[in-house]
PDB file of N, CA and C in Angstrom:
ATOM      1  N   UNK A   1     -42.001 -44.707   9.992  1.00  0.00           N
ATOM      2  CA  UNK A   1     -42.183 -43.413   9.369  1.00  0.00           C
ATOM      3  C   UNK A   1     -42.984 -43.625   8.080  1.00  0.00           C
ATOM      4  N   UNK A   2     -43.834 -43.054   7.790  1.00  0.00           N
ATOM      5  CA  UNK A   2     -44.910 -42.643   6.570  1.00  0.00           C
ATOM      6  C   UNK A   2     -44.229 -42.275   5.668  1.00  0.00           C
ATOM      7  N   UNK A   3     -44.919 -42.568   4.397  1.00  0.00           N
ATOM      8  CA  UNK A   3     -44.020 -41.733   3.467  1.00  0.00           C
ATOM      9  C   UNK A   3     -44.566 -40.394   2.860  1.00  0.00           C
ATOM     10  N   UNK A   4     -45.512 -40.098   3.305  1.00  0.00           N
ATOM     11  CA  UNK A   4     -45.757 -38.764   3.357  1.00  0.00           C
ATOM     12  C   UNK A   4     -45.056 -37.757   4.503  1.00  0.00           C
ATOM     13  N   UNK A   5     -44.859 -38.451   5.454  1.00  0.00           N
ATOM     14  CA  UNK A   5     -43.407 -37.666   6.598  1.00  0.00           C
ATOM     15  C   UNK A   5     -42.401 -37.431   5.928  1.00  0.00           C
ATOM     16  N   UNK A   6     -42.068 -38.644   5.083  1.00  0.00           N
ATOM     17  CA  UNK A   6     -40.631 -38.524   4.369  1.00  0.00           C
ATOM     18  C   UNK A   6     -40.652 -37.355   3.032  1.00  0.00           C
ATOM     19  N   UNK A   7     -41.836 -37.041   2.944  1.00  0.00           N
ATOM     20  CA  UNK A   7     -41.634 -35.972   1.614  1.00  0.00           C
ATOM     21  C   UNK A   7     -42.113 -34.731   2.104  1.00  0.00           C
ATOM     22  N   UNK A   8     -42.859 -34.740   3.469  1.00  0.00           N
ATOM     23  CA  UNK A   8     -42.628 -33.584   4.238  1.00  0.00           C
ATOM     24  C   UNK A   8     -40.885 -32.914   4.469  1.00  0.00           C
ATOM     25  N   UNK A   9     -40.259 -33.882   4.867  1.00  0.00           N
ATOM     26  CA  UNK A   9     -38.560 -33.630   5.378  1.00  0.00           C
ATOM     27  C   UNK A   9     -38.283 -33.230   4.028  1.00  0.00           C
ATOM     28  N   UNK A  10     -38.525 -34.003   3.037  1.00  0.00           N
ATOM     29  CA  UNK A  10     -37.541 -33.789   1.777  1.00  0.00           C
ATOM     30  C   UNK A  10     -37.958 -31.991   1.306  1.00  0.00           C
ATOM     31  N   UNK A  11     -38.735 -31.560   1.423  1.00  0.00           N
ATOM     32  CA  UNK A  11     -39.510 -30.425   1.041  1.00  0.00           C
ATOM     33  C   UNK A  11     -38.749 -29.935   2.384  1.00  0.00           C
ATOM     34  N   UNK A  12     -39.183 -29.666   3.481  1.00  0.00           N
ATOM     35  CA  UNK A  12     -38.771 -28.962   4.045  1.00  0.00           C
ATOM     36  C   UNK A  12     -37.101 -28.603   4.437  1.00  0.00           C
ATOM     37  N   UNK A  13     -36.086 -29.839   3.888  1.00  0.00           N
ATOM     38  CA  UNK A  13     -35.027 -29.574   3.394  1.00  0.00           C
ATOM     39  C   UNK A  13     -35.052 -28.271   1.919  1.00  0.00           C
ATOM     40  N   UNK A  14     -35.588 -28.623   1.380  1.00  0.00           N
ATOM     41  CA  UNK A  14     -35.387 -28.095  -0.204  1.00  0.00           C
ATOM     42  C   UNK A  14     -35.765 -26.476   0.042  1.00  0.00           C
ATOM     43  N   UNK A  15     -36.589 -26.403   0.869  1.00  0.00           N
ATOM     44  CA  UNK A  15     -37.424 -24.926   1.467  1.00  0.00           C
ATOM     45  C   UNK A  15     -35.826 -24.417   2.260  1.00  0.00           C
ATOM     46  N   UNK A  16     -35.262 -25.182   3.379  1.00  0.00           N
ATOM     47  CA  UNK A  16     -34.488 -24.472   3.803  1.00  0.00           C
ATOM     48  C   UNK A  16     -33.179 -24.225   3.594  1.00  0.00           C
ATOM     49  N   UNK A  17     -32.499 -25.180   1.920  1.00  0.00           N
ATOM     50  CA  UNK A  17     -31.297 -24.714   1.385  1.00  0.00           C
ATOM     51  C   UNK A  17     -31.711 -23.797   0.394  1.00  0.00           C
ATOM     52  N   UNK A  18     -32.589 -23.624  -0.034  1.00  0.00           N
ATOM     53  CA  UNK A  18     -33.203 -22.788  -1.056  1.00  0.00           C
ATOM     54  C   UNK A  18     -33.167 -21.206  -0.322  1.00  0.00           C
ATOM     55  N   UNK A  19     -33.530 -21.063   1.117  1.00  0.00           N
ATOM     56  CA  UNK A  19     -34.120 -19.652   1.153  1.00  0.00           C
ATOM     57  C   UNK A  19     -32.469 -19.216   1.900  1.00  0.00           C
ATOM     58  N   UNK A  20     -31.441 -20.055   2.142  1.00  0.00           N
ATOM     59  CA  UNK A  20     -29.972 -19.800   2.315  1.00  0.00           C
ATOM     60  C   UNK A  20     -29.564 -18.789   0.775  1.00  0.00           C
ATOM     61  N   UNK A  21     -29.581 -19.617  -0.017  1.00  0.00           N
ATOM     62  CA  UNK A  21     -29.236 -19.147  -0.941  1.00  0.00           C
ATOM     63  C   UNK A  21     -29.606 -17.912  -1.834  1.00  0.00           C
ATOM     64  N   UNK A  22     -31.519 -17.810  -1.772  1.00  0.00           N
ATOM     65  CA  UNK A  22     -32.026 -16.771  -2.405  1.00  0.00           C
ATOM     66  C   UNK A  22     -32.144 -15.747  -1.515  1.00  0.00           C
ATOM     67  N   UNK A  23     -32.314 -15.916  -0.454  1.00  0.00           N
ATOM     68  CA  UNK A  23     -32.516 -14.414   0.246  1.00  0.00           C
ATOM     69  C   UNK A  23     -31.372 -13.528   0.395  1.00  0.00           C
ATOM     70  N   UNK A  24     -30.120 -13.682   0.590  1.00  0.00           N
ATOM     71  CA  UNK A  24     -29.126 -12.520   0.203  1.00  0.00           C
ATOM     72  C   UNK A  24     -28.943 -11.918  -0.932  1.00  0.00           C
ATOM     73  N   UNK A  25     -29.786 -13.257  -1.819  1.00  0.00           N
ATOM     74  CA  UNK A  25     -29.373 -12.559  -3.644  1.00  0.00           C
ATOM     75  C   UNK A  25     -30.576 -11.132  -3.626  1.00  0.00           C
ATOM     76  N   UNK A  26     -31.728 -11.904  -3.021  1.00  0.00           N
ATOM     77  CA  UNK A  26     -33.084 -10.830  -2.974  1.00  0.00           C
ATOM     78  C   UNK A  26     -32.796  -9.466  -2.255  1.00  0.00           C
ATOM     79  N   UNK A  27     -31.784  -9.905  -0.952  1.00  0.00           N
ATOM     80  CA  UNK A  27     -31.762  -8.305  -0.111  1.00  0.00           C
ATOM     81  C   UNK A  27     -30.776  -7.562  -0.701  1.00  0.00           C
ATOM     82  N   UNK A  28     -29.666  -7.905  -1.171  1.00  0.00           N
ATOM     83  CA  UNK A  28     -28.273  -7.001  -1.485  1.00  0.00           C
ATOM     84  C   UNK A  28     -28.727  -7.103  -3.061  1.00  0.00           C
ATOM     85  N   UNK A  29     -28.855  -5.780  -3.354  1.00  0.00           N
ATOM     86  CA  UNK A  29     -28.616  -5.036  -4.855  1.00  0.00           C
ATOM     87  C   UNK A  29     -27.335  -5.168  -5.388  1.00  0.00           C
ATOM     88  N   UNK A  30     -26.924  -4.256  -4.821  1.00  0.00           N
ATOM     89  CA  UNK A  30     -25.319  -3.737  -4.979  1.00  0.00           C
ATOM     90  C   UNK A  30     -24.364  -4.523  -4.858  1.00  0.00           C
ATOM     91  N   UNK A  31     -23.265  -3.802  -4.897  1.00  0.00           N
ATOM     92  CA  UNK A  31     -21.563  -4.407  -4.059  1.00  0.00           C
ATOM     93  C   UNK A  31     -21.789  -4.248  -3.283  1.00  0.00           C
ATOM     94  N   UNK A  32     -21.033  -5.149  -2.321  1.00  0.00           N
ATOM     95  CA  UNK A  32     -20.678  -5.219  -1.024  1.00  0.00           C
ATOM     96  C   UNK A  32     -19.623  -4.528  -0.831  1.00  0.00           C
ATOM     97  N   UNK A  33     -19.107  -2.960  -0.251  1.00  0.00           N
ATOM     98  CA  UNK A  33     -18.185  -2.119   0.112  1.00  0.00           C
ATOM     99  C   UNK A  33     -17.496  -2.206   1.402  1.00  0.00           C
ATOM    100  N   UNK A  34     -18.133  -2.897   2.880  1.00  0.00           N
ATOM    101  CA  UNK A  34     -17.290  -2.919   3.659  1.00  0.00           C
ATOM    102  C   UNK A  34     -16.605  -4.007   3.536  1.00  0.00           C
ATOM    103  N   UNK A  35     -15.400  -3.240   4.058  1.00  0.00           N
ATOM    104  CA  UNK A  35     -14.030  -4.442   3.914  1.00  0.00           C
ATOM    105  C   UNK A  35     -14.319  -5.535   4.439  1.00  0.00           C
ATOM    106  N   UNK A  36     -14.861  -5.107   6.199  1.00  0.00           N
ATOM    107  CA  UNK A  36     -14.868  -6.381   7.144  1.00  0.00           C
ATOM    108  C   UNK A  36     -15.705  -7.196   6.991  1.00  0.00           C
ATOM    109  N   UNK A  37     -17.073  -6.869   6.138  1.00  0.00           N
ATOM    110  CA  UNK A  37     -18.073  -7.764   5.555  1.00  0.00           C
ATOM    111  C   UNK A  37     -17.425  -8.491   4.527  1.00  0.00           C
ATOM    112  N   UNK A  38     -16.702  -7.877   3.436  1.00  0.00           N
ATOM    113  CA  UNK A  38     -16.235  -8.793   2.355  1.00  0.00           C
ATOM    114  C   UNK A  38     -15.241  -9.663   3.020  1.00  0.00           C
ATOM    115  N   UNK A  39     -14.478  -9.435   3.749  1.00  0.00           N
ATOM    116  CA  UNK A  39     -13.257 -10.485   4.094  1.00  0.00           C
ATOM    117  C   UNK A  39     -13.801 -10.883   4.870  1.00  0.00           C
ATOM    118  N   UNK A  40     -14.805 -11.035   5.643  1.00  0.00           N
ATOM    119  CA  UNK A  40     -15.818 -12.042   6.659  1.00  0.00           C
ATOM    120  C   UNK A  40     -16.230 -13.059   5.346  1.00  0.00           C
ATOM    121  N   UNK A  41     -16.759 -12.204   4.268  1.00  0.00           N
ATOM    122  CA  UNK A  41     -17.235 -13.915   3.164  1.00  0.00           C
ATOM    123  C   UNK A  41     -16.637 -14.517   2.364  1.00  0.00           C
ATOM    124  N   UNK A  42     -15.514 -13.565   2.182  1.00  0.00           N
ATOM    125  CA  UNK A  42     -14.332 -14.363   1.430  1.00  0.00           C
ATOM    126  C   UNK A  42     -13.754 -15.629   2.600  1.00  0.00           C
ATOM    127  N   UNK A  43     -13.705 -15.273   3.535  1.00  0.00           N
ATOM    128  CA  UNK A  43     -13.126 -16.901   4.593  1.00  0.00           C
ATOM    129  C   UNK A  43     -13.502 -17.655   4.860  1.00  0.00           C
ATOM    130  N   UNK A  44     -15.587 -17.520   4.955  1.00  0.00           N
ATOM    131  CA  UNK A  44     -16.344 -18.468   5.488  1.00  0.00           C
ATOM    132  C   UNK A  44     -16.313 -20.167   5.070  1.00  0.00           C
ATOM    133  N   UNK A  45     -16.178 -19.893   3.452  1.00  0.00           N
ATOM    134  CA  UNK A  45     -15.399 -21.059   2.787  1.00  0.00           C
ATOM    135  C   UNK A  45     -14.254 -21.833   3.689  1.00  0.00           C
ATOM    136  N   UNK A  46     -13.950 -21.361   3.851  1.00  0.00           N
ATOM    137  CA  UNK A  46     -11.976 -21.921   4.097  1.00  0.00           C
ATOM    138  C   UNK A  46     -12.457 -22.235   5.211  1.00  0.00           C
ATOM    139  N   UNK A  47     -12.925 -21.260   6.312  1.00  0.00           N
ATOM    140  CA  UNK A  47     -12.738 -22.043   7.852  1.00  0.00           C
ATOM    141  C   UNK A  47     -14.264 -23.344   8.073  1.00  0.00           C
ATOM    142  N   UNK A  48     -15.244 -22.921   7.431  1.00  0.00           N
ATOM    143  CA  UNK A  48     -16.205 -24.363   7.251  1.00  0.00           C
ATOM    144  C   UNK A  48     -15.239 -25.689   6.889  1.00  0.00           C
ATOM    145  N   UNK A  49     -14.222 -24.975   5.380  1.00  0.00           N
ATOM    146  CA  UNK A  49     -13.885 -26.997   5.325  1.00  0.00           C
ATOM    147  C   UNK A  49     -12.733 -27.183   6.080  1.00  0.00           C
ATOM    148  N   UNK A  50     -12.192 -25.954   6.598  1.00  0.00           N
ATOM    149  CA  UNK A  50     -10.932 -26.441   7.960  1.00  0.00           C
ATOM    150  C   UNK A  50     -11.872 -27.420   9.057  1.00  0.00           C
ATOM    151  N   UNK A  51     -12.874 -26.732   9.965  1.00  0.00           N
ATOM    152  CA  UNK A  51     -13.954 -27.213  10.286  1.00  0.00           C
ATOM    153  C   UNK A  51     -14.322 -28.397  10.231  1.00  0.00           C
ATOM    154  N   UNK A  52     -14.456 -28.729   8.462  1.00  0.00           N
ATOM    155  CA  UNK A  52     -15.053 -30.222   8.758  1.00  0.00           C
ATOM    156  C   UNK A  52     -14.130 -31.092   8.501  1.00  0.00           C
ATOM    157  N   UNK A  53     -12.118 -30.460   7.812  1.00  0.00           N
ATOM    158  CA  UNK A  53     -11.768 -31.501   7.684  1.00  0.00           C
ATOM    159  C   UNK A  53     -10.677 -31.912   9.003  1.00  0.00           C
ATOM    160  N   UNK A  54     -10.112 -30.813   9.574  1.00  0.00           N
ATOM    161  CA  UNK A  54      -9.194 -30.893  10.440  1.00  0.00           C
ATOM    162  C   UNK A  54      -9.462 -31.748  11.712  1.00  0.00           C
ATOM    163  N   UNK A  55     -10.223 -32.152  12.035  1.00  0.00           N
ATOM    164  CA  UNK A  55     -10.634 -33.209  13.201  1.00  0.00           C
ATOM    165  C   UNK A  55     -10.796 -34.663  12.584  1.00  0.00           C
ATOM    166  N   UNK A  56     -11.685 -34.949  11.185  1.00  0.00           N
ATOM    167  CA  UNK A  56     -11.088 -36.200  10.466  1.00  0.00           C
ATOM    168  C   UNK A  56      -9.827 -36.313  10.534  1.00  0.00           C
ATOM    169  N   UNK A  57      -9.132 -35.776   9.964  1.00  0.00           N
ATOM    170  CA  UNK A  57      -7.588 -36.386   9.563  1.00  0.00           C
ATOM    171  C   UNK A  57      -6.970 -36.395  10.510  1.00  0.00           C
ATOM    172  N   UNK A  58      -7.446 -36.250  12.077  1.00  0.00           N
ATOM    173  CA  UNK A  58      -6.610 -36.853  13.014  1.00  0.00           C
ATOM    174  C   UNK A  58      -7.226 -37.915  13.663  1.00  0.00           C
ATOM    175  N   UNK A  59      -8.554 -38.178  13.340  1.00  0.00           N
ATOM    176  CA  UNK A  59      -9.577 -39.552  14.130  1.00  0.00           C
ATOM    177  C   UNK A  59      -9.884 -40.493  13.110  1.00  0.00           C
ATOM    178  N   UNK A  60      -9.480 -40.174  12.111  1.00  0.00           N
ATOM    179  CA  UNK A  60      -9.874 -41.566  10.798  1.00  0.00           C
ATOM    180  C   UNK A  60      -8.225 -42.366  10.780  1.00  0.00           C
ATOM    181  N   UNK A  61      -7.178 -42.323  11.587  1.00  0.00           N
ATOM    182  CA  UNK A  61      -6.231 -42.542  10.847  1.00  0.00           C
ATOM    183  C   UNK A  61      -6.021 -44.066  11.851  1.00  0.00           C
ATOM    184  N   UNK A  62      -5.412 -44.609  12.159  1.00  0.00           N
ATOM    185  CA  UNK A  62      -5.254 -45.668  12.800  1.00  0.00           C
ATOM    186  C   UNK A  62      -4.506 -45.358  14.439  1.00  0.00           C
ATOM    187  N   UNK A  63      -3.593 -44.464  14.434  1.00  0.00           N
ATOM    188  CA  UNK A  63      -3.122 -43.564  15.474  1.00  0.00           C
ATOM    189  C   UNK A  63      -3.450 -42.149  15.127  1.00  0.00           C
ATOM    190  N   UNK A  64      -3.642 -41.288  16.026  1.00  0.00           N
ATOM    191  CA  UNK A  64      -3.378 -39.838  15.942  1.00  0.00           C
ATOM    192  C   UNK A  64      -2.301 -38.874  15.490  1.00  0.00           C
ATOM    193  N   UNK A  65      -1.542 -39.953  16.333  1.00  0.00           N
ATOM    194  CA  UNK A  65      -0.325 -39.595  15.712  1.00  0.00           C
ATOM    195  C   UNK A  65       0.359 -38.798  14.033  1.00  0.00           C
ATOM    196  N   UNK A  66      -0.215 -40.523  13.837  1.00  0.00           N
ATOM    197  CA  UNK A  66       0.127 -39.969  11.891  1.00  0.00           C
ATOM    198  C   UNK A  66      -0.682 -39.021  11.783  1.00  0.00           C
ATOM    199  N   UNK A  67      -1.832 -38.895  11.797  1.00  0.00           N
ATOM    200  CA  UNK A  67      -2.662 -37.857  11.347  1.00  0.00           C
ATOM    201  C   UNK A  67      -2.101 -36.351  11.746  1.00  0.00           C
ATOM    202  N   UNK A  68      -1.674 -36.392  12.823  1.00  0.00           N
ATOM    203  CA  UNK A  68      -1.101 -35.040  13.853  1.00  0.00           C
ATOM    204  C   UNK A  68       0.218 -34.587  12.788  1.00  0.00           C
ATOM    205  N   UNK A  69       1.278 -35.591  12.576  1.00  0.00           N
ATOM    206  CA  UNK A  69       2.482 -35.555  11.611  1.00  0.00           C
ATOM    207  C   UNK A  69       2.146 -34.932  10.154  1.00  0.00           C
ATOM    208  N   UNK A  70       0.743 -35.882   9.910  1.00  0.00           N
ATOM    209  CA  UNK A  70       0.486 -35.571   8.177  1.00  0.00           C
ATOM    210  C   UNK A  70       0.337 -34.092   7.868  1.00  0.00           C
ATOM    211  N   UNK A  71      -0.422 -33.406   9.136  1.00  0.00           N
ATOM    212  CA  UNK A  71      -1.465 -32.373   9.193  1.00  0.00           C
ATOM    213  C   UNK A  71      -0.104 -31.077   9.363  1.00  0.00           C
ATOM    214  N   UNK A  72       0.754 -31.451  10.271  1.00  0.00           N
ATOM    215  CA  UNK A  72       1.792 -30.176  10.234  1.00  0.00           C
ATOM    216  C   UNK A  72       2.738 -30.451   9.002  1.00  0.00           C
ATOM    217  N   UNK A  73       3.009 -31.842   8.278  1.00  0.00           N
ATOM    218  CA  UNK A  73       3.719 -31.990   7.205  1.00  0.00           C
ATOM    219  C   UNK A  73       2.854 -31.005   5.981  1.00  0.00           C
ATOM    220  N   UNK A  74       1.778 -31.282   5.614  1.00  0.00           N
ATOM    221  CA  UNK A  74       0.786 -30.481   4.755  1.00  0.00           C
ATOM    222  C   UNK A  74       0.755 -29.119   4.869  1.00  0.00           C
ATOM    223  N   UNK A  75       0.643 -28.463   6.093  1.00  0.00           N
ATOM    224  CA  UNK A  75       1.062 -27.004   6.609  1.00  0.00           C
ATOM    225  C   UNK A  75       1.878 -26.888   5.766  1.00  0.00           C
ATOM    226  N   UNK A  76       3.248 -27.444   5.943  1.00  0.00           N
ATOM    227  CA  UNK A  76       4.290 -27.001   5.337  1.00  0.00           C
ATOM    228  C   UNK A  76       4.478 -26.811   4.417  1.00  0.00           C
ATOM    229  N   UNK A  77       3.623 -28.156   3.584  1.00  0.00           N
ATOM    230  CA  UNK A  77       4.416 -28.200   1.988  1.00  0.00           C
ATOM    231  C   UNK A  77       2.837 -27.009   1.254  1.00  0.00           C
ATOM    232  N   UNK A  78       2.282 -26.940   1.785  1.00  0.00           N
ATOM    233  CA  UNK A  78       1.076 -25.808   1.457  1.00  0.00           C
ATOM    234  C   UNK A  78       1.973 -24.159   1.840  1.00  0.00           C
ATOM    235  N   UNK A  79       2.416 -24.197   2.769  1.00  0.00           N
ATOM    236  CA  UNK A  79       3.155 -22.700   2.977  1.00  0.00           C
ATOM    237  C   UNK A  79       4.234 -22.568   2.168  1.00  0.00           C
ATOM    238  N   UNK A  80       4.824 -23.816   1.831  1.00  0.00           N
ATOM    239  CA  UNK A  80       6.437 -23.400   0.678  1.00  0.00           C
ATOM    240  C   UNK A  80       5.583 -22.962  -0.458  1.00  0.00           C
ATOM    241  N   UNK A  81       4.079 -23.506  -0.876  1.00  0.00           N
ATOM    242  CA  UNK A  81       3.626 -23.137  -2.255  1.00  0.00           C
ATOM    243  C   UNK A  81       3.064 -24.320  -3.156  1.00  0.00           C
ATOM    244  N   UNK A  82       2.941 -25.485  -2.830  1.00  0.00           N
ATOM    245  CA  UNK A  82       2.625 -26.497  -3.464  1.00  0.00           C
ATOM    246  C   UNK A  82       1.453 -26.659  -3.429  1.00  0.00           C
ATOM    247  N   UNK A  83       0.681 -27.166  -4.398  1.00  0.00           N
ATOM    248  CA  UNK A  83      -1.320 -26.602  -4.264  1.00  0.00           C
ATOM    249  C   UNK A  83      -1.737 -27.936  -3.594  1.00  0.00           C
ATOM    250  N   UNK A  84      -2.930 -27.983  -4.000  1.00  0.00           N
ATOM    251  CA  UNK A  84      -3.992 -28.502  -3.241  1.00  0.00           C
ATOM    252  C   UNK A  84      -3.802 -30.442  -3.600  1.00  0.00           C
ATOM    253  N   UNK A  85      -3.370 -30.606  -4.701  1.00  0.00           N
ATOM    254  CA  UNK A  85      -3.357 -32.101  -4.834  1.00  0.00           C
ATOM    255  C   UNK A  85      -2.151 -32.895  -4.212  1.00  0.00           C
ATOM    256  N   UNK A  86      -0.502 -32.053  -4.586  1.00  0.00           N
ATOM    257  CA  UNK A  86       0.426 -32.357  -4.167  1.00  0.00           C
ATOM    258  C   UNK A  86       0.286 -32.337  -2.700  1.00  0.00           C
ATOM    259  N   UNK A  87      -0.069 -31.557  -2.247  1.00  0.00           N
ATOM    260  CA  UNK A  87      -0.332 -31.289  -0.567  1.00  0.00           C
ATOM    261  C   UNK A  87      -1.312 -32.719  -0.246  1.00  0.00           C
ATOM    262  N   UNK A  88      -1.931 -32.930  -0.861  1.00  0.00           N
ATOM    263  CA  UNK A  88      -3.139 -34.732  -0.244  1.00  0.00           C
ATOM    264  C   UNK A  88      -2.530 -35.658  -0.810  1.00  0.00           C
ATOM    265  N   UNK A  89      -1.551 -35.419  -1.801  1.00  0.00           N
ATOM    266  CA  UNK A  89      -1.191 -37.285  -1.868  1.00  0.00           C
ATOM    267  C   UNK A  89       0.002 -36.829  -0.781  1.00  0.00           C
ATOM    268  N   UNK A  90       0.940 -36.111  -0.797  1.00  0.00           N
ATOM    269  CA  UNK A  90       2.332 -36.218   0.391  1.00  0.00           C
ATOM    270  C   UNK A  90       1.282 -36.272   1.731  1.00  0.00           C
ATOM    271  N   UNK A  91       0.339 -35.917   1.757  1.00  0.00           N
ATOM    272  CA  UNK A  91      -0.562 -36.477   3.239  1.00  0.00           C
ATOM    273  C   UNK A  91      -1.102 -37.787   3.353  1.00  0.00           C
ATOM    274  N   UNK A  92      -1.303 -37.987   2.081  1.00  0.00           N
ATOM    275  CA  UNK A  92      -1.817 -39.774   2.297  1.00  0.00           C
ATOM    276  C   UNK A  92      -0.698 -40.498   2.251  1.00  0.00           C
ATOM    277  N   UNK A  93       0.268 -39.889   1.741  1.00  0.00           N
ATOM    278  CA  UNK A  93       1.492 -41.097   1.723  1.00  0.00           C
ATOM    279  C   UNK A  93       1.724 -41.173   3.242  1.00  0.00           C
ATOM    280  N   UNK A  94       2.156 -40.266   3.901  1.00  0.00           N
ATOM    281  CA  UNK A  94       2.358 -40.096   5.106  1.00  0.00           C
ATOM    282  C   UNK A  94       1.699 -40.938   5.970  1.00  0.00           C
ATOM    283  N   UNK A  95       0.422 -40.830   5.687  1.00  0.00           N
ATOM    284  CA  UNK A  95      -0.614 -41.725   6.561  1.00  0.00           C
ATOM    285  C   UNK A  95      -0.482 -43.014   6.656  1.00  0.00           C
ATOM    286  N   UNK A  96      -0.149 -42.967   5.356  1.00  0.00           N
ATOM    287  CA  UNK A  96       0.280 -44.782   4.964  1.00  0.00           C
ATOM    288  C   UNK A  96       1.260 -45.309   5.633  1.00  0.00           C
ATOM    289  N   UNK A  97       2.130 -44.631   5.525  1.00  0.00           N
ATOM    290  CA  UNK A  97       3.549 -45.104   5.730  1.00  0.00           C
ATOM    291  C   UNK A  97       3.449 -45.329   7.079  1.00  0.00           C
ATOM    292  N   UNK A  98       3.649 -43.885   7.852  1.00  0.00           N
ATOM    293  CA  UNK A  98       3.213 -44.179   9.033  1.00  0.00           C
ATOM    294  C   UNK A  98       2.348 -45.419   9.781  1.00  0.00           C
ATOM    295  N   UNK A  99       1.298 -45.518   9.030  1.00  0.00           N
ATOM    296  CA  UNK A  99       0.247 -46.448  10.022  1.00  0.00           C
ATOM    297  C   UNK A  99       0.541 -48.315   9.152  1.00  0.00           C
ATOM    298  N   UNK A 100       1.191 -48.189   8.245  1.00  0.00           N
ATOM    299  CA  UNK A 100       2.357 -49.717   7.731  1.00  0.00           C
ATOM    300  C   UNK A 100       3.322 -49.715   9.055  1.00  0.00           C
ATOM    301  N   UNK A 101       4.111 -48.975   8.873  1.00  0.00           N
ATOM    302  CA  UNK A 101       5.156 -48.948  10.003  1.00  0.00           C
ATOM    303  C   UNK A 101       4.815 -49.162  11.086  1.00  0.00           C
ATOM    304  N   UNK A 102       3.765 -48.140  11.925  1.00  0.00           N
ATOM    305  CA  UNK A 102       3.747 -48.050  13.073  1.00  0.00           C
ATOM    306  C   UNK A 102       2.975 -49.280  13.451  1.00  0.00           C
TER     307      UNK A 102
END
């Protein structure tokens, strides 16, 4: 590969996270008033990194298993109310333990 190919890609990356970002700012003026549009973009977040993380944490682990255990243990301690850090170390401990043991 050339390195003028390679700064073709790099540009044509930069062209196509760029026009993600500016062209909704360019078309929508206003608020956004429908409900089902706003709660369509309020989630897109959440289910992308469910998306990219929920299939790791059951194929990076040494068995499936643990990962399968960690993933409904985390459910849980995320639904009683415990945030986002407490919820990943009681998942990595888990992982650990599990895949020491097992």
């Amino acid at each position: 590969m050339e390195k003028h190919e390679i700064v073709i890609y790099i540009l044509l990356a930069i062209i196509a996270t760029n026009l993600i970002r500016v062209v909704p700012i360019a078309l929508i003026k206003g608020e956004i008033k429908n409900t089902f549009l706003r709660s369509f973009l309020y989630y897109v977040p959440y289910v992308t990194l469910a998306v990219m993380t929920f299939p790791d944490m059951i194929q990076t682990t040494l068995t499936p298993v643990s990962g399968i255990v960690s993933l409904l243990i985390g459910i849980i301690a995320a639904w009683v109310g415990l945030g986002l850090f407490p919820v990943a170390i009681i998942c990595c401990v888990i992982v650990y333990l599990m895949d020491c043991l097992g």
